[in-house]
Protein backbone atom coordinates (compact mmCIF):
# COMPACT_ATOMS: atom_id res chain seq x y z
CA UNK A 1 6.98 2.33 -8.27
CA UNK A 2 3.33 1.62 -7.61
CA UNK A 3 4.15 2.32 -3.40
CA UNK A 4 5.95 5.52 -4.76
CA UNK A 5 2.57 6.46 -6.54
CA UNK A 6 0.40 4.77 -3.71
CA UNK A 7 -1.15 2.38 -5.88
CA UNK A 8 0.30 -0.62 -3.87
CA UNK A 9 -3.01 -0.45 -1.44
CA UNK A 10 -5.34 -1.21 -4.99
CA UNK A 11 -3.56 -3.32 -6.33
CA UNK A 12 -3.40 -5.54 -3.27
CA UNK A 13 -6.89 -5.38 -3.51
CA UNK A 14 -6.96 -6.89 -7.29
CA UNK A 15 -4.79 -9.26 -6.63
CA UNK A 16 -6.92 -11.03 -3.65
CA UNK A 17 -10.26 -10.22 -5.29
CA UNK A 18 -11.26 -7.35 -2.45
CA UNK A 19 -11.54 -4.83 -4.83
CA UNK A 20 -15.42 -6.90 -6.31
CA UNK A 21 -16.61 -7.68 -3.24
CA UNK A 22 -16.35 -4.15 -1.09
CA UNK A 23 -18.00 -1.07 -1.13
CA UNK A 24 -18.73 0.35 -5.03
CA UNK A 25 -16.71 3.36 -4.93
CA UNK A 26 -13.43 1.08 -4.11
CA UNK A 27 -13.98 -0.74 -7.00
CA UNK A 28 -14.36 2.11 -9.40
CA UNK A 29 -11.30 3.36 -7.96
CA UNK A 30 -9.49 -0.15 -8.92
CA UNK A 31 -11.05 0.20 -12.46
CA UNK A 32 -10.03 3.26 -13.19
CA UNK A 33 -6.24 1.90 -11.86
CA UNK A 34 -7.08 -0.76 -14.09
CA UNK A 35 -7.47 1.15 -17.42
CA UNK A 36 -4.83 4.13 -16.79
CA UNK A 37 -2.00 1.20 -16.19
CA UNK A 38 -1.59 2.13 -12.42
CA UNK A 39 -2.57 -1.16 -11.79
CA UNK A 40 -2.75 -4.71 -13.12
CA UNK A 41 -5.42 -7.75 -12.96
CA UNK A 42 -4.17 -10.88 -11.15
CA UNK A 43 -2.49 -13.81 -12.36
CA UNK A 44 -5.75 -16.09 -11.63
CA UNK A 45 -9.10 -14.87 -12.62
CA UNK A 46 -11.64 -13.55 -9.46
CA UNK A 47 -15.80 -13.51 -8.84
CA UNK A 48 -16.91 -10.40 -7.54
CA UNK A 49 -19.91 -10.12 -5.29
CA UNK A 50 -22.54 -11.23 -7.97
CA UNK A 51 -20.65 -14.10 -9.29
CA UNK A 52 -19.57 -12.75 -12.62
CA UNK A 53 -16.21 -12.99 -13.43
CA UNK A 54 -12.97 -10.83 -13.37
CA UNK A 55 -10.59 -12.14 -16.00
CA UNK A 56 -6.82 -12.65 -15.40
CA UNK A 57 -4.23 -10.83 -16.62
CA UNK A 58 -3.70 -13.50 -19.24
CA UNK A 59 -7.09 -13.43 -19.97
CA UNK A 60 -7.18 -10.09 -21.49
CA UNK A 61 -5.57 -8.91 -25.21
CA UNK A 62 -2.02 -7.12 -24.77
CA UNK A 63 -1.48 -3.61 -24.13
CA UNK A 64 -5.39 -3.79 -22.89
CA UNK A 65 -6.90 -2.28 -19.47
CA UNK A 66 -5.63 -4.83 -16.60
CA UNK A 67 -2.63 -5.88 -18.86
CA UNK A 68 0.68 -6.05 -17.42
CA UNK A 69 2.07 -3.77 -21.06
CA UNK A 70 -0.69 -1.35 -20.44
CA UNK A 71 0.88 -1.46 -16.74
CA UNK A 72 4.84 -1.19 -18.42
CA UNK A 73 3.78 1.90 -20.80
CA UNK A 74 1.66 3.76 -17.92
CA UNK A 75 5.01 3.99 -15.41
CA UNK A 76 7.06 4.14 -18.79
CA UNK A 77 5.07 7.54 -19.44
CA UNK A 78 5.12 8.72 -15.57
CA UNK A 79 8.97 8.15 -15.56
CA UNK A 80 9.76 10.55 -18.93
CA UNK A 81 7.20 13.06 -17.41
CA UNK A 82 8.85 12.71 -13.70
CA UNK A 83 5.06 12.81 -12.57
CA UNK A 84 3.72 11.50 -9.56
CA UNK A 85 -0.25 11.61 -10.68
């Protein structure tokens, strides 16, 4: 569903840690994927470019921006609607 929406490109960013270390305006764009449930952190946590660090998945309360649930009941939503955002 994410390649439907074209979210597959950002998340493959998360998930190898890209996303912290480009240009800023790709990272906003991977936080605000983040927090709407597009997208997902990693299973392993990441440093971005200044060292600090980018929790994992697991790392972060349920239903939470970067949470797999906050993930499920983004797509959940985008199916009932039929919306393609």
């Amino acid at each position: 569903m994410q390649s439907e929406m074209q979210y597959d490109n950002l998340q493959d960013l998360i998930d190898t840690g890209l996303a912290w270390k480009m240009e800023g305006y790709v990272g906003r764009a991977c936080m605000d994927a983040l927090k709407s449930g597009a997208c997902f952190l990693p299973t392993s946590s990441r440093k971005d470019a200044y060292g600090n660090l980018i929790p994992s998945r697991y790392q972060v309360q349920k239903g939470t921006a970067g949470s797999y649930q906050n993930s499920v009941k983004f797509y959940t939503n985008a199916l009932s609607y039929g919306s393609t955002y």
